[in-house]
C-alpha atoms as a PDB file:
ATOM      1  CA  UNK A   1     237.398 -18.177 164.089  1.00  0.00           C
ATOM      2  CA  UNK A   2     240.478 -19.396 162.375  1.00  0.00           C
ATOM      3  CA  UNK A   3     242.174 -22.396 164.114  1.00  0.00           C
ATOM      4  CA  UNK A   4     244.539 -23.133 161.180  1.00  0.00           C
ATOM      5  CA  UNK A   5     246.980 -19.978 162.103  1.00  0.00           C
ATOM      6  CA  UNK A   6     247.404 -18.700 165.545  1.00  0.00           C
ATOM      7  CA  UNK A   7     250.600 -15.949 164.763  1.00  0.00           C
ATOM      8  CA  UNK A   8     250.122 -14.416 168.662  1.00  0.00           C
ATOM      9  CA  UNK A   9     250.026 -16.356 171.765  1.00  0.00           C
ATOM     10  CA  UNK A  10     249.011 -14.576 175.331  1.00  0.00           C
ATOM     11  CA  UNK A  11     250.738 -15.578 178.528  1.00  0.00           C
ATOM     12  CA  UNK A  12     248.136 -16.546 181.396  1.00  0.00           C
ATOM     13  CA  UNK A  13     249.348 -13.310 183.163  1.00  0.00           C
ATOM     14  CA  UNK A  14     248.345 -11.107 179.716  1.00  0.00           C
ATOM     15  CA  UNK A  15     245.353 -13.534 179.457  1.00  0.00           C
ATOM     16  CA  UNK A  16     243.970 -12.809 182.880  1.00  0.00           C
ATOM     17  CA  UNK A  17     244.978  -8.656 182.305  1.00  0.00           C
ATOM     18  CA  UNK A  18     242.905  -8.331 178.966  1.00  0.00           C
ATOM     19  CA  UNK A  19     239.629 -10.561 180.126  1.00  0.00           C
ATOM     20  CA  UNK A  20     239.981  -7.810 183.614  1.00  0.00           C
ATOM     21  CA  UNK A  21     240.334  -5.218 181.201  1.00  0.00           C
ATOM     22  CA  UNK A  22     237.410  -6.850 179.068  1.00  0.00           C
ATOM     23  CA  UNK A  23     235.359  -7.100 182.031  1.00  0.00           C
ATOM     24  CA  UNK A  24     235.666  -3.818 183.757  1.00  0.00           C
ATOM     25  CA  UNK A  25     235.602  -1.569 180.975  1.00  0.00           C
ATOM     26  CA  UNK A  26     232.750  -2.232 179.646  1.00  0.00           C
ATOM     27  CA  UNK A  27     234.015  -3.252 175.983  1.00  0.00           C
ATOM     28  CA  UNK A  28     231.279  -4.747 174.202  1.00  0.00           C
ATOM     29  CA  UNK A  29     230.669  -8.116 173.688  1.00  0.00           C
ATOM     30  CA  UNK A  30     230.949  -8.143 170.289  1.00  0.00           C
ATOM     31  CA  UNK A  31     234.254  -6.408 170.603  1.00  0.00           C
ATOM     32  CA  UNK A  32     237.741  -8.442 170.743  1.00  0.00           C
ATOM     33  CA  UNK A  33     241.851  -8.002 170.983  1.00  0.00           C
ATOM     34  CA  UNK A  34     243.107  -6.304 168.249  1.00  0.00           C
ATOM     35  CA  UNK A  35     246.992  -7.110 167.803  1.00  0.00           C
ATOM     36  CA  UNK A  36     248.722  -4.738 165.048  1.00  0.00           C
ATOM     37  CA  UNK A  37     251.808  -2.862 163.860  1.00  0.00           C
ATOM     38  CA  UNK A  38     252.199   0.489 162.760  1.00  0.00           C
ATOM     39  CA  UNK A  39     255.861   1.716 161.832  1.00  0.00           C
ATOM     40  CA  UNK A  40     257.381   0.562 158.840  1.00  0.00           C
ATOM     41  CA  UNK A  41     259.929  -2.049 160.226  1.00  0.00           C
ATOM     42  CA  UNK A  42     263.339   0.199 158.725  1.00  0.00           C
ATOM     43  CA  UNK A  43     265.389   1.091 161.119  1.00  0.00           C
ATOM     44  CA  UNK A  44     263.015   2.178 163.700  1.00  0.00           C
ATOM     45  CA  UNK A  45     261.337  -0.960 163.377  1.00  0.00           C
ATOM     46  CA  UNK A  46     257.667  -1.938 164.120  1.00  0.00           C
ATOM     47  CA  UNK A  47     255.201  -0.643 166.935  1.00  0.00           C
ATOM     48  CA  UNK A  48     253.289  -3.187 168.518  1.00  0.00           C
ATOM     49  CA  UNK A  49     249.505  -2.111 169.297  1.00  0.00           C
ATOM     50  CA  UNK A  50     246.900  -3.587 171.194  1.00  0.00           C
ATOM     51  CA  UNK A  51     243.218  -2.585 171.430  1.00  0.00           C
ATOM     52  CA  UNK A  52     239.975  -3.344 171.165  1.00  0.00           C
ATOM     53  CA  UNK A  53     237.949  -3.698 168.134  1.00  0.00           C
ATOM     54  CA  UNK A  54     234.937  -5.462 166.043  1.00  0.00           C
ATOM     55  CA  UNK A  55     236.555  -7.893 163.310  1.00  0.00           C
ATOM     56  CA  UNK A  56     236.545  -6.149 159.889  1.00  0.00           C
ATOM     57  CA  UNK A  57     236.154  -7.839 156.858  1.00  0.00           C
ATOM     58  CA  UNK A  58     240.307  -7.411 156.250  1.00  0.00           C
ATOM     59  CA  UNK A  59     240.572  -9.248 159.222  1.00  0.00           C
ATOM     60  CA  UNK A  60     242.359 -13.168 160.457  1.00  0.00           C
ATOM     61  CA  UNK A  61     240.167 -13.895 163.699  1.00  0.00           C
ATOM     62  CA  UNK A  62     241.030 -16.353 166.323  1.00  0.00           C
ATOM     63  CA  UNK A  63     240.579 -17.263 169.712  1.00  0.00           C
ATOM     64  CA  UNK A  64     243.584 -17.499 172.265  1.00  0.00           C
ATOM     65  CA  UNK A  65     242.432 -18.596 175.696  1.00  0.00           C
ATOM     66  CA  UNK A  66     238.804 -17.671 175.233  1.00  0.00           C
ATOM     67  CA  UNK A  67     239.782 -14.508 174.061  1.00  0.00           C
ATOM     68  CA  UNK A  68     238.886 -13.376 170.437  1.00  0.00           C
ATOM     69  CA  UNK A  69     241.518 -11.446 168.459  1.00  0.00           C
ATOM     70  CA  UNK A  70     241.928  -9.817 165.244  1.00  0.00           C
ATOM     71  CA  UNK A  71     244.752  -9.327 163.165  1.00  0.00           C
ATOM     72  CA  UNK A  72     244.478  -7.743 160.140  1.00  0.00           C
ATOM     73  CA  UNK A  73     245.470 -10.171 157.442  1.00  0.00           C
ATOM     74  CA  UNK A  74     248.443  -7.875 155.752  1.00  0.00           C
ATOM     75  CA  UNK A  75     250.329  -7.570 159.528  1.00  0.00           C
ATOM     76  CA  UNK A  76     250.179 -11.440 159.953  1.00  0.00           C
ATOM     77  CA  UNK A  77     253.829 -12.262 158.740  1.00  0.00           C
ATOM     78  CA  UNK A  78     254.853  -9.753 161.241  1.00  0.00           C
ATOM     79  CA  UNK A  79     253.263 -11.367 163.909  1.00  0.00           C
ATOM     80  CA  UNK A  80     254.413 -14.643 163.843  1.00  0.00           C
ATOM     81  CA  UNK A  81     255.602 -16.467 167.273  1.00  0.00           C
ATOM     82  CA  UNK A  82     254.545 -12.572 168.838  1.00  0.00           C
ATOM     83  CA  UNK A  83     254.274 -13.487 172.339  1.00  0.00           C
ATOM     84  CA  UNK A  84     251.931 -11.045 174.788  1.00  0.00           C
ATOM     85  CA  UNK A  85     252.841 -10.551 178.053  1.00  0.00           C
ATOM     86  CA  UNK A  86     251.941  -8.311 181.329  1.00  0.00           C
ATOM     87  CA  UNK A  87     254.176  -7.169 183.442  1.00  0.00           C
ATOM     88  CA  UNK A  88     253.479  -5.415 186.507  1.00  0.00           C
ATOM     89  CA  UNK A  89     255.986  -4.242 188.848  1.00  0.00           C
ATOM     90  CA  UNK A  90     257.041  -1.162 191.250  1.00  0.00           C
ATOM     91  CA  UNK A  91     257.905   0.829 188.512  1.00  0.00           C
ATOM     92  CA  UNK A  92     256.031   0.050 185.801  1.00  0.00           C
ATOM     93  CA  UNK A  93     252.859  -1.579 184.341  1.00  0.00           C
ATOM     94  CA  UNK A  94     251.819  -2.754 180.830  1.00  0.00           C
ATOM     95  CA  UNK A  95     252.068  -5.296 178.084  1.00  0.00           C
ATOM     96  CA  UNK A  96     255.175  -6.391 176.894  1.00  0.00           C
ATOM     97  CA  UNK A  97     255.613  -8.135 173.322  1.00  0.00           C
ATOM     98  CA  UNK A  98     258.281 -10.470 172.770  1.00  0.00           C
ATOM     99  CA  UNK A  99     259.050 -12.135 169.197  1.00  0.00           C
ATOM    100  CA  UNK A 100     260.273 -15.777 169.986  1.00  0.00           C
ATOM    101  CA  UNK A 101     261.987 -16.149 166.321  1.00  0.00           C
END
């Protein structure tokens, strides 16, 4: 794992949402958070995705709260200060993604 760059940070609610997920799903163990873009940031902008994946060889890994993730090394700049989160309310449930710069 990677310590020296950490682009994506997980709040304790999207923490505690992925390990369930993790957990429950039966995702392998040798399987971790994927965090990606497609689009092609013009005036649409960028897609945030989230899965689960093995780490390819293209791949930065590093572990936020206990939690493995992947980002492939080309979508890193993109990434930066991305913050997870899960929200879960009456009329809606998912991730959120936040940029904080």
């Amino acid at each position: 794992m990677n310590d020296l760059l950490v682009p994506v940070t997980l709040t304790p609610k999207a923490a505690k949402e992925v390990r369930h997920i993790m957990e429950n799903k039966n995702i392998p163990a040798n399987y971790g958070l994927r965090i990606g873009i497609k689009g092609s940031g013009g005036c649409s902008g960028f897609n945030f995705l989230l899965g689960f994946d093995t780490q390819k060889d293209s791949d930065l890994s590093f572990e936020v709260d206990g939690i493995p993730v992947y980002v492939e090394k080309k979508h890193t700049m993109y990434l930066l200060d991305l913050e997870v989160d899960f929200y879960e309310g009456s009329d809606a449930r998912g991730f959120t993604f936040v940029k904080k710069s």
